[in-house]
Protein backbone atom coordinates (compact mmCIF):
# COMPACT_ATOMS: atom_id res chain seq x y z
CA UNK A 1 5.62 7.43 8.49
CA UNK A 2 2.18 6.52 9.37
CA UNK A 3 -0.33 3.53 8.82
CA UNK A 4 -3.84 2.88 9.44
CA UNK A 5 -3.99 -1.33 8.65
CA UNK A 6 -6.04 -4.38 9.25
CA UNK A 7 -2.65 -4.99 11.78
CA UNK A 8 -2.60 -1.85 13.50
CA UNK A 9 -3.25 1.96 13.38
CA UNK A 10 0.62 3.30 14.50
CA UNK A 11 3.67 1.87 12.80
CA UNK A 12 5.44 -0.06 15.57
CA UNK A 13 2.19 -2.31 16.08
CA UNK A 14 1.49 -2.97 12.57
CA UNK A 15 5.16 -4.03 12.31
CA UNK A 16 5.20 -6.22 15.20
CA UNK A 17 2.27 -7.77 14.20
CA UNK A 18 3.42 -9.04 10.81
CA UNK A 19 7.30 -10.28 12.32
CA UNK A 20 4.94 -12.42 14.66
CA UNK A 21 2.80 -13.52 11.68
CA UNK A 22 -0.48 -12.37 12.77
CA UNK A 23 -3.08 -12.33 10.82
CA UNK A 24 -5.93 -9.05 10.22
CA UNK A 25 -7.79 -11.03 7.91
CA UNK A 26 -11.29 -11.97 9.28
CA UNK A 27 -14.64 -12.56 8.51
CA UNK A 28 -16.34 -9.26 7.92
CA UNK A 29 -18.51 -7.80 10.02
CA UNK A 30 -20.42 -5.70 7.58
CA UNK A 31 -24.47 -6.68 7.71
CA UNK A 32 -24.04 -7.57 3.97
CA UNK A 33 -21.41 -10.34 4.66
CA UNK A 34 -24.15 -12.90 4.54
CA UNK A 35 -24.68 -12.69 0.93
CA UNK A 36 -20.80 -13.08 -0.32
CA UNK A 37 -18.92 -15.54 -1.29
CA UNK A 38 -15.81 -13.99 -0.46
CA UNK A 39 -16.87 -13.16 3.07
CA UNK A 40 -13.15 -12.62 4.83
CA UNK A 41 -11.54 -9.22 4.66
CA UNK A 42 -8.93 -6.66 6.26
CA UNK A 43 -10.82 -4.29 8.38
CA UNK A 44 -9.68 -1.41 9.89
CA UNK A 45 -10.85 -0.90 13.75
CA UNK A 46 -11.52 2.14 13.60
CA UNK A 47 -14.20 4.94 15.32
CA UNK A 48 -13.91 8.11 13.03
CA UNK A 49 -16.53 9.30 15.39
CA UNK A 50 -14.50 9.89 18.14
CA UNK A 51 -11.38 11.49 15.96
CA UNK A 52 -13.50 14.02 13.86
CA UNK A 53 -16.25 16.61 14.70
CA UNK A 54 -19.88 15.92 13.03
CA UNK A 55 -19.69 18.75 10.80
CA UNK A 56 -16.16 17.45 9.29
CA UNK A 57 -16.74 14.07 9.75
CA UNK A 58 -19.87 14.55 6.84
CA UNK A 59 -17.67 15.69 4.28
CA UNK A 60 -14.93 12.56 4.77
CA UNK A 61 -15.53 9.56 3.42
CA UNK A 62 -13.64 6.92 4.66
CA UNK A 63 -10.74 6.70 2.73
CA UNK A 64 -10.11 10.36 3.34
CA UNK A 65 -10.53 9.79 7.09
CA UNK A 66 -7.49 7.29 7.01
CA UNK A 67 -5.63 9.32 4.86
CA UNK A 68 -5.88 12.16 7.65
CA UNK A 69 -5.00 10.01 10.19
CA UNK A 70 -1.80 8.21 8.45
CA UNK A 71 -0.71 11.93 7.40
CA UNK A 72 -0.93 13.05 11.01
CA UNK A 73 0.83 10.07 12.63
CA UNK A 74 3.53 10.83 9.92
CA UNK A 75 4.09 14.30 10.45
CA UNK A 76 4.28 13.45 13.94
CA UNK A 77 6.79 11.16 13.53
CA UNK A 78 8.94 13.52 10.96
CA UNK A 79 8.60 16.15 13.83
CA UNK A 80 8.19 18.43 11.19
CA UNK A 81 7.19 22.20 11.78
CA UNK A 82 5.54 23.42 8.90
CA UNK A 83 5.75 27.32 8.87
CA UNK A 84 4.51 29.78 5.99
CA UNK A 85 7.79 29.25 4.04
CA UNK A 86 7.59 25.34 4.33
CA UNK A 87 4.26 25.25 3.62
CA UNK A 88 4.42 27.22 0.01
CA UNK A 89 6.64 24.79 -0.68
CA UNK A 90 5.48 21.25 0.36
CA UNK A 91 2.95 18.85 -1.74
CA UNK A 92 0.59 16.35 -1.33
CA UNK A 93 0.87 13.00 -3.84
CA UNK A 94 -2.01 10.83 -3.07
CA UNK A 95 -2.96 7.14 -4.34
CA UNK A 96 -6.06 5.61 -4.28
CA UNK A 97 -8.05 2.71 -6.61
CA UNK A 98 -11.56 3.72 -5.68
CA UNK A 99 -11.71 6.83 -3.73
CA UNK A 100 -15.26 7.38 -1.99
CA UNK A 101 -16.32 3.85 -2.43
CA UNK A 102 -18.72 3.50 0.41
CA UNK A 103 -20.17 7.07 -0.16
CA UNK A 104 -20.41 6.51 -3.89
CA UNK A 105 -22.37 2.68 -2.88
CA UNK A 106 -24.65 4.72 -0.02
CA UNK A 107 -25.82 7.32 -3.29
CA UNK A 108 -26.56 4.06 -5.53
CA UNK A 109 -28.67 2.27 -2.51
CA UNK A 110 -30.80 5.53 -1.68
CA UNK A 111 -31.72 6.25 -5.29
CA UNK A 112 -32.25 2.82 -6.62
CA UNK A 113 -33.34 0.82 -3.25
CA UNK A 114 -34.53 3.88 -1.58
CA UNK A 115 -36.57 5.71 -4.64
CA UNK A 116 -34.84 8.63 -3.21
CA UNK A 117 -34.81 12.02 -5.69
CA UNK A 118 -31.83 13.52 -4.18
CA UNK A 119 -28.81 12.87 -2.25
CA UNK A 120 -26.53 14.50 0.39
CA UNK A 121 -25.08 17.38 -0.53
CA UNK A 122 -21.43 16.14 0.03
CA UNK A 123 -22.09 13.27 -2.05
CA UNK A 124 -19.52 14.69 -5.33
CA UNK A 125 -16.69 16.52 -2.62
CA UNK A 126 -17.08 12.83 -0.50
CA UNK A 127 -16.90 10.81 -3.61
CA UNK A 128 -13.85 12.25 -5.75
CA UNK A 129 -10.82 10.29 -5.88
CA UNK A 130 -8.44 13.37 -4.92
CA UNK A 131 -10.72 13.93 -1.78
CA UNK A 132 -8.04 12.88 0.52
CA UNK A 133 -5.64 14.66 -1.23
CA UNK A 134 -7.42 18.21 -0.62
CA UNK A 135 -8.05 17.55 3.03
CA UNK A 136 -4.25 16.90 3.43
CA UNK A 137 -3.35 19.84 1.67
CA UNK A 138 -6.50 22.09 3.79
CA UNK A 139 -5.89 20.66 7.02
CA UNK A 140 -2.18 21.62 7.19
CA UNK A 141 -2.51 24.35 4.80
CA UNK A 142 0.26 22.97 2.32
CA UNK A 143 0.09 25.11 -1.08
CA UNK A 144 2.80 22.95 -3.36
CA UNK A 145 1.67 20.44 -5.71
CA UNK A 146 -1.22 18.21 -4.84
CA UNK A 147 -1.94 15.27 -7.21
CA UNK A 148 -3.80 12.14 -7.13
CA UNK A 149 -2.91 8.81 -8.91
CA UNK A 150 -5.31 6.25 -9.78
CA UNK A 151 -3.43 3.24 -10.88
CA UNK A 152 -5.17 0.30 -9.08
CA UNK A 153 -3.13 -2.02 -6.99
CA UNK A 154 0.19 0.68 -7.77
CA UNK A 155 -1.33 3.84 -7.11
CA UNK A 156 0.31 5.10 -3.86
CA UNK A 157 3.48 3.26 -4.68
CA UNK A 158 3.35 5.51 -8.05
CA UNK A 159 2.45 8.81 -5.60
CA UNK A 160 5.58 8.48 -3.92
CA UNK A 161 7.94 7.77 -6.81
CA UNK A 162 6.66 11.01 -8.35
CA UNK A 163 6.96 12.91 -5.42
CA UNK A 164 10.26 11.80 -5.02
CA UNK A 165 11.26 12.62 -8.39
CA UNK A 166 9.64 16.60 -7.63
CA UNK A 167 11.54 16.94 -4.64
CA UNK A 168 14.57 15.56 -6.53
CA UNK A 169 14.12 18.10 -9.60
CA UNK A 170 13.31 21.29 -7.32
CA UNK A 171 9.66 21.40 -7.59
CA UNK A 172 9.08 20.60 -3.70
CA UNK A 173 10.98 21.22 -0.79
CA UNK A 174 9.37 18.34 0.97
CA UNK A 175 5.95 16.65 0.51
CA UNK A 176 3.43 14.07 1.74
CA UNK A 177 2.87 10.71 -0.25
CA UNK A 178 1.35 7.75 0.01
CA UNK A 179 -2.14 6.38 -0.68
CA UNK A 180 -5.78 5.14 0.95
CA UNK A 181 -8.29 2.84 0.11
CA UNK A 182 -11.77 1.80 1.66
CA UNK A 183 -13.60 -0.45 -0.39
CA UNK A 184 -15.11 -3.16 1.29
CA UNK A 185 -18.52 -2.72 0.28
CA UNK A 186 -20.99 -5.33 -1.19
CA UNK A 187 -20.55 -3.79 -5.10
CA UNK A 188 -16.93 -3.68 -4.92
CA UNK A 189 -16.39 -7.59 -3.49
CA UNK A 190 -19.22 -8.32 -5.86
CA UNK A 191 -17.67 -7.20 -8.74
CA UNK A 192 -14.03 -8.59 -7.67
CA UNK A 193 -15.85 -12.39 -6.96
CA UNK A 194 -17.43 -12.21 -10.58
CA UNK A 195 -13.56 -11.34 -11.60
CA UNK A 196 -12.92 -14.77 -9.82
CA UNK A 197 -9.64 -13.50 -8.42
CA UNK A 198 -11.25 -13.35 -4.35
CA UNK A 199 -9.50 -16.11 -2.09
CA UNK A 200 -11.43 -19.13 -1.12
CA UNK A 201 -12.16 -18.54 2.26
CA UNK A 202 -10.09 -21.02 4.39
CA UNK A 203 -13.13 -22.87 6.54
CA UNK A 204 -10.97 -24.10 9.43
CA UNK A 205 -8.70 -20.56 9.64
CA UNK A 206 -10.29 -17.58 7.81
CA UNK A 207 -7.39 -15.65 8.62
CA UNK A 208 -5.63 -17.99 6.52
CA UNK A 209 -7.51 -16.85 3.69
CA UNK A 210 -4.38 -15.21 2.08
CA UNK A 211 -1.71 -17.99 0.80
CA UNK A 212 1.02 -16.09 -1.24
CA UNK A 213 3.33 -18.57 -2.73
CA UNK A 214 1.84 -21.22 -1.33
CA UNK A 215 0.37 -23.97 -4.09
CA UNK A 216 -2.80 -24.08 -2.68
CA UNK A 217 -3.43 -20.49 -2.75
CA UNK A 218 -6.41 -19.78 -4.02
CA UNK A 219 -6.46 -15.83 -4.90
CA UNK A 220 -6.14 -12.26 -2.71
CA UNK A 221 -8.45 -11.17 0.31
CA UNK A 222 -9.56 -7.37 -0.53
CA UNK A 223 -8.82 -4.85 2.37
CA UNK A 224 -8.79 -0.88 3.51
CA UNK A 225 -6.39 1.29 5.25
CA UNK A 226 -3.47 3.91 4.00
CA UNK A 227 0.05 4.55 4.57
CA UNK A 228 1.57 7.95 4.41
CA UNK A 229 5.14 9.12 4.38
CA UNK A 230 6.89 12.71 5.02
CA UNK A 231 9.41 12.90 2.51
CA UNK A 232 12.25 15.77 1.73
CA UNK A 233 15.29 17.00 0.85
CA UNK A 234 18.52 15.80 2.75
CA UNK A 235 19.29 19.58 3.01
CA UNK A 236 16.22 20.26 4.69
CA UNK A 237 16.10 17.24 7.04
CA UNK A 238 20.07 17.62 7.84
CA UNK A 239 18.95 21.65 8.65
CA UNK A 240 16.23 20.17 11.14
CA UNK A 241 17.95 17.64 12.70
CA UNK A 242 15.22 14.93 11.76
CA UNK A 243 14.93 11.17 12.76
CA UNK A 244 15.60 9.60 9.18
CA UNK A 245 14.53 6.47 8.84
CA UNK A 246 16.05 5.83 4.83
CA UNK A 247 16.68 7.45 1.97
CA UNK A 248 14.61 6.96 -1.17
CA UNK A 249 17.05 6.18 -3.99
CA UNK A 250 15.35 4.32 -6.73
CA UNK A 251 11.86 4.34 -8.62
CA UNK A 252 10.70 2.61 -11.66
CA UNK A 253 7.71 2.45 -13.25
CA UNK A 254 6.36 0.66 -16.45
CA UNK A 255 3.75 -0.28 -18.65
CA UNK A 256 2.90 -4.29 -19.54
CA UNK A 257 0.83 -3.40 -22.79
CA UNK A 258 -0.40 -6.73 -22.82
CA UNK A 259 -3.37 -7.80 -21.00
CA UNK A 260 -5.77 -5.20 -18.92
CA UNK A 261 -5.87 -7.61 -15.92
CA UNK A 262 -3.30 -10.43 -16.33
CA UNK A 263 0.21 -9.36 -15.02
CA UNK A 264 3.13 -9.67 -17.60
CA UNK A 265 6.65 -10.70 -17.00
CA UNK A 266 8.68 -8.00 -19.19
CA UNK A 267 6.94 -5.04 -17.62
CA UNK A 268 7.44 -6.21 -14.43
CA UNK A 269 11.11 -6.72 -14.92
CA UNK A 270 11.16 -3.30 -16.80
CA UNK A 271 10.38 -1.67 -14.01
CA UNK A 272 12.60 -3.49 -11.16
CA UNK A 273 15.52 -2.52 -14.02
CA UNK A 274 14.68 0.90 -13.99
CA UNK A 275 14.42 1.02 -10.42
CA UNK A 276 18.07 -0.55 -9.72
CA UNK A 277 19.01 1.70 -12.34
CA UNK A 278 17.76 5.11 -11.22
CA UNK A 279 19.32 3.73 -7.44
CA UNK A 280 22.76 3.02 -9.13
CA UNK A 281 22.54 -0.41 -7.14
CA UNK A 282 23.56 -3.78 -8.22
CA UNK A 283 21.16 -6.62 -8.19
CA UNK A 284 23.21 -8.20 -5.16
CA UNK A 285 23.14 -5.18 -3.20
CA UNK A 286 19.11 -5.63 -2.41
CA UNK A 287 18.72 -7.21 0.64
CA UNK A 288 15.08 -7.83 0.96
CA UNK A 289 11.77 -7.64 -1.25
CA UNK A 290 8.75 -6.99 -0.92
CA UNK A 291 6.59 -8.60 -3.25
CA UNK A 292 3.67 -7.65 -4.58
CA UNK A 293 2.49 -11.34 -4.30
CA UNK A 294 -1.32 -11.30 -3.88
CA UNK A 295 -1.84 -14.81 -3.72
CA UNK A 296 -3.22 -15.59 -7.31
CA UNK A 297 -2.32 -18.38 -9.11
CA UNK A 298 -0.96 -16.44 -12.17
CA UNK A 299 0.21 -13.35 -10.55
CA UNK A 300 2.72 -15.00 -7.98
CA UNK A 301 4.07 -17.41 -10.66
CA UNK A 302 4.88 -14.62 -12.79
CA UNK A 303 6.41 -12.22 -10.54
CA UNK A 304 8.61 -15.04 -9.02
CA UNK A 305 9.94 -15.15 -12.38
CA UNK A 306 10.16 -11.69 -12.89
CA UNK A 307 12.61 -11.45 -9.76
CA UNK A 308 14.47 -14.55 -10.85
CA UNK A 309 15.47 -12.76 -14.17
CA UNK A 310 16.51 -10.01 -13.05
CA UNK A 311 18.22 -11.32 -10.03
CA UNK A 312 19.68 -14.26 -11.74
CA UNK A 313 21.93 -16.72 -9.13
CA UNK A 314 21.06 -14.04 -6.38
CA UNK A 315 17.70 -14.61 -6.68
CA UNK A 316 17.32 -17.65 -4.24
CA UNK A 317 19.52 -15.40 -1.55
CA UNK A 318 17.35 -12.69 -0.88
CA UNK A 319 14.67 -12.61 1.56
CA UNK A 320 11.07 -12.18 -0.62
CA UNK A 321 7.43 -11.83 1.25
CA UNK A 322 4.06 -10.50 0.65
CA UNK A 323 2.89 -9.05 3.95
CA UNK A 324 -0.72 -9.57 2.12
CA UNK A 325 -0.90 -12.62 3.51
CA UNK A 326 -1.49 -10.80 6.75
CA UNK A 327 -3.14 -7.59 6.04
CA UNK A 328 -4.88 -7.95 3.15
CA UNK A 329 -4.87 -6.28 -0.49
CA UNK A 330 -4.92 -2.78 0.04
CA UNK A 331 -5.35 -2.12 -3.60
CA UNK A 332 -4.45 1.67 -3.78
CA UNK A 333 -2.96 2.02 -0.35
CA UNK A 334 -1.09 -1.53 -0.83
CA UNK A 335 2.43 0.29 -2.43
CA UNK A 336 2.85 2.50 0.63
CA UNK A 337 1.76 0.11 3.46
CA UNK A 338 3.81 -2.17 2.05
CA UNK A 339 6.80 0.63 1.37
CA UNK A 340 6.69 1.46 5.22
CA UNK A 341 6.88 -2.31 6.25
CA UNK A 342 9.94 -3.03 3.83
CA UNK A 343 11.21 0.81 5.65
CA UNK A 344 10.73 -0.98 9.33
CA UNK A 345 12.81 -3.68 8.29
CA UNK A 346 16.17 -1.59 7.78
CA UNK A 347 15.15 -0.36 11.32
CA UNK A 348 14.45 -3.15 13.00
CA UNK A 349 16.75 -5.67 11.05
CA UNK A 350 14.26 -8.16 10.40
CA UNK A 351 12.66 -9.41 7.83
CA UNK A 352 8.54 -9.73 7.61
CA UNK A 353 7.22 -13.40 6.55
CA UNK A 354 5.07 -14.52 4.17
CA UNK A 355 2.04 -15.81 6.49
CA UNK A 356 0.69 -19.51 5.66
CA UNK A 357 2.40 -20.58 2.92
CA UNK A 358 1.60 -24.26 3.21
CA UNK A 359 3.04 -26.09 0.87
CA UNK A 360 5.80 -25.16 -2.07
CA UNK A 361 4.96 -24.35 -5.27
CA UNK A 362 8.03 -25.17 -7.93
CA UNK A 363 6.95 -22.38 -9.76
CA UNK A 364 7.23 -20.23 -6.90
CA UNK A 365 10.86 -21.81 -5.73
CA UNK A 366 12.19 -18.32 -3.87
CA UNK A 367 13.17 -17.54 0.40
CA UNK A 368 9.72 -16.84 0.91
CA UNK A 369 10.06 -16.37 4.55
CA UNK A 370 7.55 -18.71 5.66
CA UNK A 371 5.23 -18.00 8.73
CA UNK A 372 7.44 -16.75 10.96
CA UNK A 373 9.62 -12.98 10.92
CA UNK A 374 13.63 -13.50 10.62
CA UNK A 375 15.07 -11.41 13.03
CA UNK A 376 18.95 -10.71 13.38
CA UNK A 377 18.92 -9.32 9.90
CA UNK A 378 21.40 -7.04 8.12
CA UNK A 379 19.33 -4.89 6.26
CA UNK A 380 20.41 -2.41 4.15
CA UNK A 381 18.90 -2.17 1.16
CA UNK A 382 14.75 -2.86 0.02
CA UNK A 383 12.62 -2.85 -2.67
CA UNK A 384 9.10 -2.84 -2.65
CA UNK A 385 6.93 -4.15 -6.23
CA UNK A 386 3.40 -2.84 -6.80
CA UNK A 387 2.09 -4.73 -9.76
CA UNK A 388 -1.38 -3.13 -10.90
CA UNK A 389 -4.09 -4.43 -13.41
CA UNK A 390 -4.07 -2.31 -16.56
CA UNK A 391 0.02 -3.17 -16.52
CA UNK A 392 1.08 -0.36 -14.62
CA UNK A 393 4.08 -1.56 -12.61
CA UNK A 394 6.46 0.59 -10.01
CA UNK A 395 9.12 -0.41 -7.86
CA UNK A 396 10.44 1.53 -4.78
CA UNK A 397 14.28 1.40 -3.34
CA UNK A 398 15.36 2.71 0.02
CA UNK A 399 18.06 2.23 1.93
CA UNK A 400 19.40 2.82 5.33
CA UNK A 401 20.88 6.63 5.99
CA UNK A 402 24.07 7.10 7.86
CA UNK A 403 24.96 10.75 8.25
């Protein structure tokens, strides 16, 4: 697994940082942050200069740059060697909301600010939303499927559950999924503060900002980063002798067809059914959730209940936090970041809180985890929820691997 986060750019620090309840959220430090609102964000610290060469470094945006970077920490981790035969047979399953956001912003300022008649030449291969996924596949030469979902806030959680269900149906031998986003830029938080959804930024804490759960949340903080797993076969990893850190055994995914940006209860529970169900697992066999939780008013009320219908008395039992209250809304990166942190709880047996939740909401009447990590944890069995606008809903299952 790899992650480049608001918390962290390996996997161990990322984690650490959210059982300690540390926050990434801050005020941006973009020259534009002046004229927003919405002025707190989760940045990524983060030199591409010093990782890529100038000629390579012009055709990345950034969102393909942290895509590189989370797919080489992860293939570093898997220890995987990928020779000719491998390669012909592993793909690349990409999510991301925007794509080239910042390049895509740069092209709009030059023509329209700058009365410039032309733009960069890498402008269109910088731009396009399965950039990242074609510099994965180029850089490590990988010639199975490559695909690129654009799903909003469920995109990479989406990438994985399909690559899961190739690898599980013979298509791919092994393949690398997840998703990246970058789009802090003054159009995008623009257009999300006319949407009205933006947190209030907190004026005594801005790294507060984020208040899943709590009642005086006040919406989501927008941020950047990716998450990137090396998944396969049990065959192959058993052949290999790999580190595995869980075994992917359910996916769900389903449509609200209700309401383009309000989230709906059925599909939501839909898809945590169909999850459990393609898992074979029990309700009470889930020992901790991730939620989606983005700290909206309607969106956390309505999940809550989502999970308390399908959970029924076990419901109140299980451990439930939104590790957006500490890195941020990672919009099409959020399923995978998000995946890996409910992952590093099996490992670590502990659970990741949900940061500054203040004051209880009855509508929102779950174990939250408040502020702090729960260590000492027997872990077992996660789920991870991606709820996106447009209705499209997946849920993720893992579970520890014994051999």
């Amino acid at each position: 697994m790899g992650v480049m986060s608001p918390l962290g750019n390996d996997c161990d620090k990322f984690f650490d940082n959210l059982l300690n309840g540390r926050s990434g959220i801050r005020k941006l430090s973009a020259k534009f942050a002046d004229q927003l609102t919405a002025d707190v964000g989760g940045e990524v610290d983060y030199d591409a200069a010093t990782r890529f060469p100038r000629p390579k470094l012009a055709l990345l945006d950034r969102f393909s740059q942290f895509a590189l970077e989370a797919a080489a920490q992860a293939i570093r981790d898997a220890g995987i060697e990928l020779d000719e035969s491998l390669k012909a047979c592993t793909g690349v399953f990409v999510g991301t909301g925007l794509g080239g956001a910042s390049t895509m912003e740069a092209g709009y300022e030059e023509i329209f600010r700058g009365g410039k008649d032309r733009l960069p030449p890498h402008t269109v291969p910088r731009t396009m939303n399965n950039a990242a996924a074609g510099h994965i596949s180029i850089e490590y030469g990988l010639r199975g499927s490559s695909f690129t979902y654009s799903t909003a806030c469920s995109s990479s959680a989406i990438a994985i559950g399909e690559a899961c269900r190739a690898i599980r149906h013979g298509y791919l031998e092994s393949a690398i999924a997840g998703g990246s986003e970058s789009l802090l830029t003054l159009g995008t938080i623009r257009a999300w503060e006319a949407l009205r959804t933006l947190a209030v930024t907190d004026a005594d804490d801005p790294a507060a900002s984020c208040r899943p759960f709590s009642r005086d949340r006040t919406g989501l903080v927008l941020a950047e980063g990716a998450g990137m797993l090396v998944l396969e076969t049990l065959d192959q990893a058993s052949r290999r002798g790999a580190r595995i850190h869980a075994e992917v055994i359910g996916y769900g995914s389903a449509s609200d067809a209700s309401h383009l940006t309000r989230p709906g209860e059925e599909g939501q529970v839909r898809a945590i059914r169909l999850a459990l169900a393609d898992a074979t697992a029990s309700p009470d066999e889930i020992d901790y959730i991730n939620a989606h939780g983005t700290g909206t008013l309607a969106g956390d009320a309505i999940e809550t209940s989502a999970i308390k219908k399908v959970f029924g008395g076990h419901a109140g039992r299980i451990p439930v936090s939104s590790t957006k209250s500490m890195h941020g809304h990672l919009m099409g990166a959020a399923g995978a970041v998000e995946f890996i942190a409910s992952i590093m709880a099996i490992g670590r047996g502990a659970v990741p809180p949900t940061a500054h939740l203040r004051v209880p909401d009855p509508e929102c009447d779950l174990d939250y985890v408040p502020n702090l990590g729960r260590g000492g944890v027997a872990v077992r069995t996660v789920m991870s929820n991606s709820f996106a606008f447009g209705g499209s809903n997946a849920v993720l299952i893992a579970r520890s691997f014994v051999r």
